[in-house]
PDB file of N, CA and C in Angstrom:
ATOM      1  N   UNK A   1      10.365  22.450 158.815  1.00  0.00           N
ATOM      2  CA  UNK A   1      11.527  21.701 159.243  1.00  0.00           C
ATOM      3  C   UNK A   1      12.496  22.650 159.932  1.00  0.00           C
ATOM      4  N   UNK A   2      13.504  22.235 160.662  1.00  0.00           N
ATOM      5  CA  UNK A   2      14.125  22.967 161.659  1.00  0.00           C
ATOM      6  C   UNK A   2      15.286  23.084 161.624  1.00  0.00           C
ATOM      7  N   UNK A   3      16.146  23.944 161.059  1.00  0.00           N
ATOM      8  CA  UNK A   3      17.259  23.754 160.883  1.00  0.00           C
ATOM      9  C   UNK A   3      18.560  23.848 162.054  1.00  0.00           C
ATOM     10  N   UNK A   4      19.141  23.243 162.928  1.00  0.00           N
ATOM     11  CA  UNK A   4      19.867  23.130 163.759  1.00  0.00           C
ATOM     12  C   UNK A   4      20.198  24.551 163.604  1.00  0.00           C
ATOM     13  N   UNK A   5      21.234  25.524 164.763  1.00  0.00           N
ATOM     14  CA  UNK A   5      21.932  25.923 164.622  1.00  0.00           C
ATOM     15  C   UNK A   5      23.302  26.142 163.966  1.00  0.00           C
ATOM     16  N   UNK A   6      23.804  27.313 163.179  1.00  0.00           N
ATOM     17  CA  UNK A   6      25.359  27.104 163.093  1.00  0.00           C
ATOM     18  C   UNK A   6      25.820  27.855 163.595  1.00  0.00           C
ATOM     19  N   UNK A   7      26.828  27.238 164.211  1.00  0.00           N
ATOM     20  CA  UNK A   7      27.854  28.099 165.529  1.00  0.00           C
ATOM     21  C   UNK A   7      29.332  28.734 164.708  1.00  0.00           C
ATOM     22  N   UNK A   8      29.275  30.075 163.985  1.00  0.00           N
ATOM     23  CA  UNK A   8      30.473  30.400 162.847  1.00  0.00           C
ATOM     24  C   UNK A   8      30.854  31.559 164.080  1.00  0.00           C
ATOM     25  N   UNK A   9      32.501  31.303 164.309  1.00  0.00           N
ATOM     26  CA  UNK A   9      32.796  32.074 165.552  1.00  0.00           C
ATOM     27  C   UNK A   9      32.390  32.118 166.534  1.00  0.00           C
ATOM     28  N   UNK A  10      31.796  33.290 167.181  1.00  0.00           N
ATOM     29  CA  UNK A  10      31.158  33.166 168.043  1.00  0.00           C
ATOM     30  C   UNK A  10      29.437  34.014 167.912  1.00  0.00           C
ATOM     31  N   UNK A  11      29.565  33.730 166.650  1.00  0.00           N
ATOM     32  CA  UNK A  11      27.751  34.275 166.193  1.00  0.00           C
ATOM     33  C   UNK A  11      26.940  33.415 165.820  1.00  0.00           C
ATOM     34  N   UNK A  12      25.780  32.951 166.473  1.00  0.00           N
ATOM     35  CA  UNK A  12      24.731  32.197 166.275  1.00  0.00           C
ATOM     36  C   UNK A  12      23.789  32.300 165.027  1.00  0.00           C
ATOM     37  N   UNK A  13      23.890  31.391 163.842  1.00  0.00           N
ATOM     38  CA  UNK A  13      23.513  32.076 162.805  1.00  0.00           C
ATOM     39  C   UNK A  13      22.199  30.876 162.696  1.00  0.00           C
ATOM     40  N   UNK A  14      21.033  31.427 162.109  1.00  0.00           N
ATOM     41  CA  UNK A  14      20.532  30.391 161.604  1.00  0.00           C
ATOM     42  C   UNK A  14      20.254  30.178 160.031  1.00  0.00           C
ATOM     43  N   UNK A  15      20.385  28.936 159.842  1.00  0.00           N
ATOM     44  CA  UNK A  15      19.878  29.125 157.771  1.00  0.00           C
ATOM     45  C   UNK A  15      18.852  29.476 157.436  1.00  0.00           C
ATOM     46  N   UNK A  16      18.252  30.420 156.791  1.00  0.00           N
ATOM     47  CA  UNK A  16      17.002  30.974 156.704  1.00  0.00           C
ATOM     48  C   UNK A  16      16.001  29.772 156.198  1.00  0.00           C
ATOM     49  N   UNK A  17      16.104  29.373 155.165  1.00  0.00           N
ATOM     50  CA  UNK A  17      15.134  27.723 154.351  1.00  0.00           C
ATOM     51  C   UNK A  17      14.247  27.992 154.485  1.00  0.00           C
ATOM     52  N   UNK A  18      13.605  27.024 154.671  1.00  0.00           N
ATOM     53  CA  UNK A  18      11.900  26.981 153.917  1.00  0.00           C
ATOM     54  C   UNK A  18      11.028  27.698 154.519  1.00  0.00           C
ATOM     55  N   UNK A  19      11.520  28.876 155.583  1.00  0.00           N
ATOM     56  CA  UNK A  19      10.396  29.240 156.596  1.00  0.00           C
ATOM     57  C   UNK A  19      10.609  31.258 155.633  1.00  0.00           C
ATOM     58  N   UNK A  20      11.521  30.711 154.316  1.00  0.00           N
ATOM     59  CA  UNK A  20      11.641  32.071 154.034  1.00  0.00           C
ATOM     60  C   UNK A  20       9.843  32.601 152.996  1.00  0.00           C
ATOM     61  N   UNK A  21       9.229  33.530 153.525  1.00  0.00           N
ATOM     62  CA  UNK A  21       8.024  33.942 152.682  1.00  0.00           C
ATOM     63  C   UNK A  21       7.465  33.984 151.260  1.00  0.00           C
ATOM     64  N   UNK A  22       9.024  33.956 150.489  1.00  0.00           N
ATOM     65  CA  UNK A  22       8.749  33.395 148.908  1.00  0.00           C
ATOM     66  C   UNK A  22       8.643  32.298 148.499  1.00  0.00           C
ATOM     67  N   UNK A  23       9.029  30.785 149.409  1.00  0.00           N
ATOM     68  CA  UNK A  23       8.889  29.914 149.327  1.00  0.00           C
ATOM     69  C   UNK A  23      10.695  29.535 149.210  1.00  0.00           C
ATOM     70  N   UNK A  24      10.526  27.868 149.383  1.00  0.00           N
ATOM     71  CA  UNK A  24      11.639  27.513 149.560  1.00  0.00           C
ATOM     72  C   UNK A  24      12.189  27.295 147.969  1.00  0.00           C
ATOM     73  N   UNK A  25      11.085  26.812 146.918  1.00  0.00           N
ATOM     74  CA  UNK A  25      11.403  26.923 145.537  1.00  0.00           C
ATOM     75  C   UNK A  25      11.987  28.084 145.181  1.00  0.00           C
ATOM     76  N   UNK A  26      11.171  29.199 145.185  1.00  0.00           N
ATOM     77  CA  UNK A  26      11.633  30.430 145.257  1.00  0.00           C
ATOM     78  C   UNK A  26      13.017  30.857 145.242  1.00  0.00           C
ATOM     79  N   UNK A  27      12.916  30.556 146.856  1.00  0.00           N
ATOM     80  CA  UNK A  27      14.471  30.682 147.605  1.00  0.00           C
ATOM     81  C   UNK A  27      15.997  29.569 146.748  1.00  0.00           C
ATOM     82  N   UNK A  28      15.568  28.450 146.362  1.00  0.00           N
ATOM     83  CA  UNK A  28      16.402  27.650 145.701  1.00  0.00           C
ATOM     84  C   UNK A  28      16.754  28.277 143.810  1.00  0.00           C
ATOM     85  N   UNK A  29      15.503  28.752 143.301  1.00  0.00           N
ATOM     86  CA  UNK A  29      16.137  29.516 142.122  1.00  0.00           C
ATOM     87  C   UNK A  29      17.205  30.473 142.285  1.00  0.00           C
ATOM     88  N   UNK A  30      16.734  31.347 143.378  1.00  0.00           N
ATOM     89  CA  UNK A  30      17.253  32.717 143.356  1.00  0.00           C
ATOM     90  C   UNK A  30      19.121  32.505 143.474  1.00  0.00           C
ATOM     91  N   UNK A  31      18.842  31.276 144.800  1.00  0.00           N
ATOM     92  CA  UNK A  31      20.518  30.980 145.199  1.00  0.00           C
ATOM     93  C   UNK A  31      20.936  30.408 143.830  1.00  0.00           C
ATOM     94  N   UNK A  32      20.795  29.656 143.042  1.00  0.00           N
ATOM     95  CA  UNK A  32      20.966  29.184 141.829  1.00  0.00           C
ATOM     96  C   UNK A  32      21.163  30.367 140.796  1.00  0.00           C
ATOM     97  N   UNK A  33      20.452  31.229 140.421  1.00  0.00           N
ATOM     98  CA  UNK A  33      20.844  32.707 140.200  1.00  0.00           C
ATOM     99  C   UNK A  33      22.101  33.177 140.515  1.00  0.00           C
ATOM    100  N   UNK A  34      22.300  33.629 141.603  1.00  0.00           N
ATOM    101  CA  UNK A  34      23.688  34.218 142.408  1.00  0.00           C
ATOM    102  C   UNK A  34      24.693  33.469 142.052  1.00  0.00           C
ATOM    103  N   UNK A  35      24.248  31.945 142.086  1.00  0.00           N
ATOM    104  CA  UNK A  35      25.784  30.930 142.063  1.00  0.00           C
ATOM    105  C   UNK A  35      26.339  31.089 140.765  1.00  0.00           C
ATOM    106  N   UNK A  36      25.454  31.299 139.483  1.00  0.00           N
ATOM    107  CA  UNK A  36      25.520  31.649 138.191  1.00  0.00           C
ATOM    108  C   UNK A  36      26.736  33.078 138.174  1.00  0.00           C
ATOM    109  N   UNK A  37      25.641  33.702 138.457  1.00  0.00           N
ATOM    110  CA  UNK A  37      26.314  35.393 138.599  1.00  0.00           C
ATOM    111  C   UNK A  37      27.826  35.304 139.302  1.00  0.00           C
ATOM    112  N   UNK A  38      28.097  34.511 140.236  1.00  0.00           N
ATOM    113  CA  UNK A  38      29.442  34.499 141.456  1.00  0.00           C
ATOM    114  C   UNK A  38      30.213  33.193 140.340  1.00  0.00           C
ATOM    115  N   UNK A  39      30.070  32.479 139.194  1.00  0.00           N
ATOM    116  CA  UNK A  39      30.586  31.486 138.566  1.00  0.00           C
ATOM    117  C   UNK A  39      30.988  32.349 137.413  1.00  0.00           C
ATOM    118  N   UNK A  40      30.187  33.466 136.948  1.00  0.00           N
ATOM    119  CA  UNK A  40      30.889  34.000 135.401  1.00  0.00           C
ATOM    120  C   UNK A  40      31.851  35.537 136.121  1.00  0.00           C
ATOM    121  N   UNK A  41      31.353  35.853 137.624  1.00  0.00           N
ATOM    122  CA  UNK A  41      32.273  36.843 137.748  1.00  0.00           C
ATOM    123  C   UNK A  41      33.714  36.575 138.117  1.00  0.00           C
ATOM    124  N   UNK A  42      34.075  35.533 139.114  1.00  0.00           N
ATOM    125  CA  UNK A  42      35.447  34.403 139.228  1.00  0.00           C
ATOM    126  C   UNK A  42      36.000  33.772 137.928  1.00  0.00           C
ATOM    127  N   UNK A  43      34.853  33.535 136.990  1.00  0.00           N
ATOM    128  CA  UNK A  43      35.289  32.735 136.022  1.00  0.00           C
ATOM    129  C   UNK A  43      35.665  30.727 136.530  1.00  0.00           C
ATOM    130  N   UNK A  44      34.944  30.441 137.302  1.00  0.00           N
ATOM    131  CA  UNK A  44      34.192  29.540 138.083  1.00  0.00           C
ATOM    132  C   UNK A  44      34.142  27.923 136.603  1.00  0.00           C
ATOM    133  N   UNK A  45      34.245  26.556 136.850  1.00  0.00           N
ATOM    134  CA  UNK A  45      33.884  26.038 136.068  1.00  0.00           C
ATOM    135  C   UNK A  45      32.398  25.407 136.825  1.00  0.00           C
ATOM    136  N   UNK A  46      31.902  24.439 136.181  1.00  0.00           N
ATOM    137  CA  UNK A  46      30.751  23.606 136.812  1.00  0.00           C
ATOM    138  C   UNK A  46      31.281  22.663 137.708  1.00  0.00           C
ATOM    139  N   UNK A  47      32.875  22.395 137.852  1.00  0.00           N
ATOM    140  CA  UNK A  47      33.206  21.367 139.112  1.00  0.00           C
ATOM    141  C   UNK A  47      33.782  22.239 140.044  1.00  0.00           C
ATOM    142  N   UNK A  48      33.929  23.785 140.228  1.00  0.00           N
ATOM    143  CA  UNK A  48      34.079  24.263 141.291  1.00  0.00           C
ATOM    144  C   UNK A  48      32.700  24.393 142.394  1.00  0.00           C
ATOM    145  N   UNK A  49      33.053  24.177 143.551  1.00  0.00           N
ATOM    146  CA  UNK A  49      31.671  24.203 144.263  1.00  0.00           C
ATOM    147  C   UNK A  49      31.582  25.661 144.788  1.00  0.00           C
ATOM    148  N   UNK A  50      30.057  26.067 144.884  1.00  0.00           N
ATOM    149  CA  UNK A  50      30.053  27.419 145.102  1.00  0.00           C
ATOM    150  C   UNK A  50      28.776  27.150 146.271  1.00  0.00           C
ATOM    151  N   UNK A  51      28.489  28.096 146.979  1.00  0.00           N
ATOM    152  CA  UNK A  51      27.957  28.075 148.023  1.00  0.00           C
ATOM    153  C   UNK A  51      27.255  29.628 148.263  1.00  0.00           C
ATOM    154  N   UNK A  52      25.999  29.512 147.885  1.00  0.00           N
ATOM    155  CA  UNK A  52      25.181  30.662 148.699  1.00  0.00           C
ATOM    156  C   UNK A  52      23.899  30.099 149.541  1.00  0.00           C
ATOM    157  N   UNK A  53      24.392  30.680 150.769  1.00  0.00           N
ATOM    158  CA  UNK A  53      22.845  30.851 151.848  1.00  0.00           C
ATOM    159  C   UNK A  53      22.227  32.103 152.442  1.00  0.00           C
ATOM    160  N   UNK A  54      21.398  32.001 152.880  1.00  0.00           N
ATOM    161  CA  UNK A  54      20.455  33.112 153.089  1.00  0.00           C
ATOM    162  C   UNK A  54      20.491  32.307 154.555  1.00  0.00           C
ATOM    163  N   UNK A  55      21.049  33.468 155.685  1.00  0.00           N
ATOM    164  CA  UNK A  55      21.104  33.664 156.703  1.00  0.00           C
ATOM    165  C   UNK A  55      20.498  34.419 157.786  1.00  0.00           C
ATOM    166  N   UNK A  56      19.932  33.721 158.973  1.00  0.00           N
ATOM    167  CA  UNK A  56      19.250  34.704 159.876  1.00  0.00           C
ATOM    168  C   UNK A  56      20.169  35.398 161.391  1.00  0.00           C
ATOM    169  N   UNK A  57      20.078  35.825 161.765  1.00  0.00           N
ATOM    170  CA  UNK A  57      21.289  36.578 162.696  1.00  0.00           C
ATOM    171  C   UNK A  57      20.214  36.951 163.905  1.00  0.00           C
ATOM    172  N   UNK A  58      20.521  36.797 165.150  1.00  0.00           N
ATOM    173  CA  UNK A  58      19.814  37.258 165.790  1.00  0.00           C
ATOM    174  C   UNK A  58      20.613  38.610 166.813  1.00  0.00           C
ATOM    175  N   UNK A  59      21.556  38.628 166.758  1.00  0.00           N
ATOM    176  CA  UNK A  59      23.052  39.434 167.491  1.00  0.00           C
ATOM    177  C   UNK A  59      21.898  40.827 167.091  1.00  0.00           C
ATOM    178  N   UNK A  60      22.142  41.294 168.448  1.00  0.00           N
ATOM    179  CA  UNK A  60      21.891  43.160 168.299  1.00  0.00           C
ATOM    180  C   UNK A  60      22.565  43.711 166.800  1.00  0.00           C
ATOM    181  N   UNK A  61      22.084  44.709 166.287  1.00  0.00           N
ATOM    182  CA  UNK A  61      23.225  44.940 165.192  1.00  0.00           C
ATOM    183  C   UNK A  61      23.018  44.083 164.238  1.00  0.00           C
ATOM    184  N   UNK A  62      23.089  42.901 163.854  1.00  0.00           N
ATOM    185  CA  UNK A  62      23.291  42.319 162.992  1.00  0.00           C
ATOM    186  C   UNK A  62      22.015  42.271 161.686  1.00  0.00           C
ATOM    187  N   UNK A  63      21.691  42.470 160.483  1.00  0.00           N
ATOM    188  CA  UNK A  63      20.638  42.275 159.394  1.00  0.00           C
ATOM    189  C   UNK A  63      20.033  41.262 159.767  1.00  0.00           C
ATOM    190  N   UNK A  64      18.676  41.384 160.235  1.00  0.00           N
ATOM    191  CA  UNK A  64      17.690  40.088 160.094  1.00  0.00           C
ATOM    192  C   UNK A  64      18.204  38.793 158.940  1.00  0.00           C
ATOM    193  N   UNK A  65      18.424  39.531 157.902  1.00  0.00           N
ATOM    194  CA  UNK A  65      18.940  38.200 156.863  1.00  0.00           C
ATOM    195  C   UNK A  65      20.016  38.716 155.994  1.00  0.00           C
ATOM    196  N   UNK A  66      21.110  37.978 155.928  1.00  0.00           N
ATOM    197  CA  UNK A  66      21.932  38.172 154.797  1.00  0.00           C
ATOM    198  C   UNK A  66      22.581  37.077 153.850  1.00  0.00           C
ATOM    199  N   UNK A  67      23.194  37.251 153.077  1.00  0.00           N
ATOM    200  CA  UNK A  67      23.356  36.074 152.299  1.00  0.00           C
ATOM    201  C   UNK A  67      25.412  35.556 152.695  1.00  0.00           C
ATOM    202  N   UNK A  68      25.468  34.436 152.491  1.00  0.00           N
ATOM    203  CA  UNK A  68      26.511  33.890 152.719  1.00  0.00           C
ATOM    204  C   UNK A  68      27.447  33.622 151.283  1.00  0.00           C
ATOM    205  N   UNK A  69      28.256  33.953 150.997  1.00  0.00           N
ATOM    206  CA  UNK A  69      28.680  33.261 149.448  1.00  0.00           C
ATOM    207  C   UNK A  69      29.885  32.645 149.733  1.00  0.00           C
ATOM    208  N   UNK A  70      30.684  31.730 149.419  1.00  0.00           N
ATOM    209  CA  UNK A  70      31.225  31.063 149.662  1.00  0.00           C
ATOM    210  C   UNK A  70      32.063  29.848 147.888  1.00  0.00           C
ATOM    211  N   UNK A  71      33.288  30.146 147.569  1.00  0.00           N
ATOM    212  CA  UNK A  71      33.537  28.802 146.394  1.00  0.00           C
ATOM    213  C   UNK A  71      34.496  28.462 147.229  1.00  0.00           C
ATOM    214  N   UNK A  72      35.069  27.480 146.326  1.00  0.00           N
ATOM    215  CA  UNK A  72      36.545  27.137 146.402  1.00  0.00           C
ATOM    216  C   UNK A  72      36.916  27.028 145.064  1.00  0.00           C
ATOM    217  N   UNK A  73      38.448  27.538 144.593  1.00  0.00           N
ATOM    218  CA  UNK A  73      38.844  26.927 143.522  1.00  0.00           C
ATOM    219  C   UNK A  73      39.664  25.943 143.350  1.00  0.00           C
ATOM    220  N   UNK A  74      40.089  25.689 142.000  1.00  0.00           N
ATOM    221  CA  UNK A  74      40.742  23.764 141.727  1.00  0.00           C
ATOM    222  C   UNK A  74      41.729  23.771 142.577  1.00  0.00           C
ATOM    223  N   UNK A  75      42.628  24.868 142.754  1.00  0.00           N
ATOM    224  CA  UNK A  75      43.377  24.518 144.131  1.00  0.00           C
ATOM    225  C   UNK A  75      42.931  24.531 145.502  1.00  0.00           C
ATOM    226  N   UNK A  76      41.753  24.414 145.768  1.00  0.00           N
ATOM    227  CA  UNK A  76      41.312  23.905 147.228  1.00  0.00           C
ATOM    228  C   UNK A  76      41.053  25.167 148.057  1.00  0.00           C
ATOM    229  N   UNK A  77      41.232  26.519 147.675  1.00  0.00           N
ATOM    230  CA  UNK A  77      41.367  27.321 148.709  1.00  0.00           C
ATOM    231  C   UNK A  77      40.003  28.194 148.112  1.00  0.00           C
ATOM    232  N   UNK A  78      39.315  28.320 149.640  1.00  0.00           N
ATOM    233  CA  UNK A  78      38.220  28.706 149.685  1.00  0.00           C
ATOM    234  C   UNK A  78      38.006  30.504 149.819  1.00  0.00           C
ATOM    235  N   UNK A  79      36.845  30.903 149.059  1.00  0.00           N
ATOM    236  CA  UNK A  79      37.208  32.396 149.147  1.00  0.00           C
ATOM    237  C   UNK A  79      35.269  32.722 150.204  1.00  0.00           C
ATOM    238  N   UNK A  80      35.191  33.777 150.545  1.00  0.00           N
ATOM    239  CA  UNK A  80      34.045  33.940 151.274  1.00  0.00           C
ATOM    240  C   UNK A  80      33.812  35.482 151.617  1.00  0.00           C
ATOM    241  N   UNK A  81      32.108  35.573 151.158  1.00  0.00           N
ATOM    242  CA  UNK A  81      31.830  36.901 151.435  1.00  0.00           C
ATOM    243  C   UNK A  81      30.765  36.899 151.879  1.00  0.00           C
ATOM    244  N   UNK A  82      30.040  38.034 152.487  1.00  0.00           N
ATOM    245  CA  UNK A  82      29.273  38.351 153.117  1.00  0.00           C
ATOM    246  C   UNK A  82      28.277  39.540 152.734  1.00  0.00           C
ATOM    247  N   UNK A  83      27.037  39.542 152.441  1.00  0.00           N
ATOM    248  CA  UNK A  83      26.397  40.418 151.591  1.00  0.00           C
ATOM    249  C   UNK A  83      25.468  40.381 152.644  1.00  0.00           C
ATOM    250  N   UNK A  84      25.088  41.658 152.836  1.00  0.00           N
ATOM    251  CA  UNK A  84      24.471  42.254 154.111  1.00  0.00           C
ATOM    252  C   UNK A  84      22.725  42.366 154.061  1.00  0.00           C
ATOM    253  N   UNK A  85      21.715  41.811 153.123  1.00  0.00           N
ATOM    254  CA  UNK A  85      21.097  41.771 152.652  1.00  0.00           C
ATOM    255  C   UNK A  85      20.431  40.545 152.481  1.00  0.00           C
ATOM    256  N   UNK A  86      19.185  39.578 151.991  1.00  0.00           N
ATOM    257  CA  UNK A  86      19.066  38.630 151.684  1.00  0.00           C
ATOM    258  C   UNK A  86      18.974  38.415 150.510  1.00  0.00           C
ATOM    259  N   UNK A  87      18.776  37.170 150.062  1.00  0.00           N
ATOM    260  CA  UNK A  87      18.909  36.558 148.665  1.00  0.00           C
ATOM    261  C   UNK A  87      18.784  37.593 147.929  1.00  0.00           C
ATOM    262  N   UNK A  88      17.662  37.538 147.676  1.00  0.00           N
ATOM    263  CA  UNK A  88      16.261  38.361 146.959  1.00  0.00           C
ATOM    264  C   UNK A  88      16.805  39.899 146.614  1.00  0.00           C
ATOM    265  N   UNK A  89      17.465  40.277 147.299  1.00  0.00           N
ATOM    266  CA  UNK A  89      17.740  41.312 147.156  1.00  0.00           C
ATOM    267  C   UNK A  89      19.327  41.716 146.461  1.00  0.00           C
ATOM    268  N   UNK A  90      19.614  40.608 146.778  1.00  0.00           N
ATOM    269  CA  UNK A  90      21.406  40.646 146.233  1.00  0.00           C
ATOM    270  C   UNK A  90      21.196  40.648 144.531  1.00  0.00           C
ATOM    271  N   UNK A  91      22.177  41.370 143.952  1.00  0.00           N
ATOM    272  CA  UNK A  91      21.632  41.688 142.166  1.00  0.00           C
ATOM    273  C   UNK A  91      22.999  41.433 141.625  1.00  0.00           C
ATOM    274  N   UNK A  92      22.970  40.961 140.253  1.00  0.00           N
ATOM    275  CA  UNK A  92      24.392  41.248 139.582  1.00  0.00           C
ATOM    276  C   UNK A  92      25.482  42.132 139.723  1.00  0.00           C
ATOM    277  N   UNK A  93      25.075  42.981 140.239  1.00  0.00           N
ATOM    278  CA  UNK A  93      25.471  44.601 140.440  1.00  0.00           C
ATOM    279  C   UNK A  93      26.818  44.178 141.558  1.00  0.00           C
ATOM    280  N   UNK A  94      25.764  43.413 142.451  1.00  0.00           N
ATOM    281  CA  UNK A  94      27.015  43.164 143.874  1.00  0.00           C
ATOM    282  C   UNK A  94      28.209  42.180 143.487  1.00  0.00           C
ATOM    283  N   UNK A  95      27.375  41.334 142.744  1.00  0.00           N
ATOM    284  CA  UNK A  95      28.320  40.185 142.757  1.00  0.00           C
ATOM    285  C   UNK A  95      29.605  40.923 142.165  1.00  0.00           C
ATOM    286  N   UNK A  96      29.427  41.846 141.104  1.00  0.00           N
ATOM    287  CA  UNK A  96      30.793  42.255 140.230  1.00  0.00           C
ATOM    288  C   UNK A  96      31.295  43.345 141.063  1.00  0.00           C
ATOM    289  N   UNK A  97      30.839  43.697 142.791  1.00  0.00           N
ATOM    290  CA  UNK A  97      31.528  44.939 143.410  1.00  0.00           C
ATOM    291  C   UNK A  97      32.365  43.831 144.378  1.00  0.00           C
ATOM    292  N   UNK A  98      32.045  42.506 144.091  1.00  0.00           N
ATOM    293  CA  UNK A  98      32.799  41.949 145.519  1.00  0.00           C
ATOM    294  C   UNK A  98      34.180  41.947 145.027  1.00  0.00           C
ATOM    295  N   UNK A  99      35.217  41.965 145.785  1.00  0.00           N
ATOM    296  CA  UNK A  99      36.721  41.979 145.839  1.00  0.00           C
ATOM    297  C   UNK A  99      37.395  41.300 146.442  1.00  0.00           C
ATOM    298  N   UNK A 100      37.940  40.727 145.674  1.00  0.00           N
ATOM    299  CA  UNK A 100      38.647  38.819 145.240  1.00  0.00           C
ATOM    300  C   UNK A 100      39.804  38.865 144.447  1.00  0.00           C
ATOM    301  N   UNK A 101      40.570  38.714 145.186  1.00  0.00           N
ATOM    302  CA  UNK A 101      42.095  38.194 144.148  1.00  0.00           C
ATOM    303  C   UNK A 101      42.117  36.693 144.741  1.00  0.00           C
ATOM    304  N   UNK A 102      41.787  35.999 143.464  1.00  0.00           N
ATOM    305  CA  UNK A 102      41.761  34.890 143.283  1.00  0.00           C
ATOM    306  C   UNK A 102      43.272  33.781 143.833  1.00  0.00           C
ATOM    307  N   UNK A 103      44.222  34.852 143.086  1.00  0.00           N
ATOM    308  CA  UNK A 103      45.651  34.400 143.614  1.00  0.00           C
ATOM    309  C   UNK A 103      46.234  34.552 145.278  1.00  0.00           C
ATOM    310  N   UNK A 104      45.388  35.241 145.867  1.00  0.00           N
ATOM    311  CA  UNK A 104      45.593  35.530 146.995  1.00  0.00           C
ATOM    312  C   UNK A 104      45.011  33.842 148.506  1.00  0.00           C
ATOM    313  N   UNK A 105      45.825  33.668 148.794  1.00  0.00           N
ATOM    314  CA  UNK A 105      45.460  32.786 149.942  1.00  0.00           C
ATOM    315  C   UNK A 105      44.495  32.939 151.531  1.00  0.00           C
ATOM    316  N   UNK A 106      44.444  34.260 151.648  1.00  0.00           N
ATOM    317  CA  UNK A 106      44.386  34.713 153.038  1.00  0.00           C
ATOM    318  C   UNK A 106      43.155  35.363 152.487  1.00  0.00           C
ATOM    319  N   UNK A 107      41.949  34.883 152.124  1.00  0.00           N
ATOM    320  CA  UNK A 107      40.358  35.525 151.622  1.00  0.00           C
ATOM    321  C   UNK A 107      39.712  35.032 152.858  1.00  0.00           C
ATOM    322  N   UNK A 108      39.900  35.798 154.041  1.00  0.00           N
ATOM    323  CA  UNK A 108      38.738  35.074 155.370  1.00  0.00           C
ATOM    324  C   UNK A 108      38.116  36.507 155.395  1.00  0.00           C
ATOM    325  N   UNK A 109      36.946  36.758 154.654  1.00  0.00           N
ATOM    326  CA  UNK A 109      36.636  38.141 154.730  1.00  0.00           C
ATOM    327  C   UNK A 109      35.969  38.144 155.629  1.00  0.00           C
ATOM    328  N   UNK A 110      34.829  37.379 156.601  1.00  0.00           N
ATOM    329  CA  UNK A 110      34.517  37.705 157.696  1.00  0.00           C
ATOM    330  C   UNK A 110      34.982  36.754 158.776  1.00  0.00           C
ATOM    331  N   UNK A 111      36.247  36.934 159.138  1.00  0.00           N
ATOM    332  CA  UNK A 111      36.819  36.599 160.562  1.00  0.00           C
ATOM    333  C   UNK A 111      36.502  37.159 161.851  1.00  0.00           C
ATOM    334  N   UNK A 112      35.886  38.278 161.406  1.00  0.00           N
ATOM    335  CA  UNK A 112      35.262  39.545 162.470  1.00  0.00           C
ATOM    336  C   UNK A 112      34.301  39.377 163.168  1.00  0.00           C
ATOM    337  N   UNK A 113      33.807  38.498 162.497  1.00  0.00           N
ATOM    338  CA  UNK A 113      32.489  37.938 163.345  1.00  0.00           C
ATOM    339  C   UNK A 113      31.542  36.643 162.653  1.00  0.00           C
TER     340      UNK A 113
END
């Protein structure tokens, strides 16, 4: 199946999905994993929505695949990071190096591109 393009800035990203080599099951635990790991490091409930994808990049420069993370909390404001790596490879380790002040409004960590 084919996943449209997403046009974020001005970088052509595609969603990695089912064409990833461990399988798309695979691929759906692992993000389920991370969302776990990115829910007890925020301190996250089960009605905050959290968001990880595994991303393909085609830009010179850019990681064949990296992962997207993405919540929002009960006040509506969305926080977002960028892990340079794919799923599979992202570990507990990262999730507790990412840097997040929760109280802070202005979390557009990749505006850069």
């Amino acid at each position: 199946m084919l996943v449209p393009p997403l046009f974020f800035s001005t970088v052509r990203i595609m969603f990695a999905g089912e064409d990833n080599p461990r399988g798309a099951e695979a691929l759906a635990a692992m993000q389920e994993r991370v969302r776990q790991w990115i829910r007890a490091r925020f301190g996250l409930g089960a009605d905050n929505a959290v968001l990880v994808a595994e991303l393909k990049c085609a830009i010179p420069g850019c990681p064949p695949l990296e992962t997207a993370l993405a919540f929002w909390t009960a006040n509506g404001i969305r926080h977002q990071f960028k892990l340079l790596k794919p799923v599979f490879d992202v570990t507990e380790r990262d999730i507790d190096w990412l840097i997040g002040d929760l109280a802070r409004e202005d979390t557009q960590y990749w505006d850069c591109c």
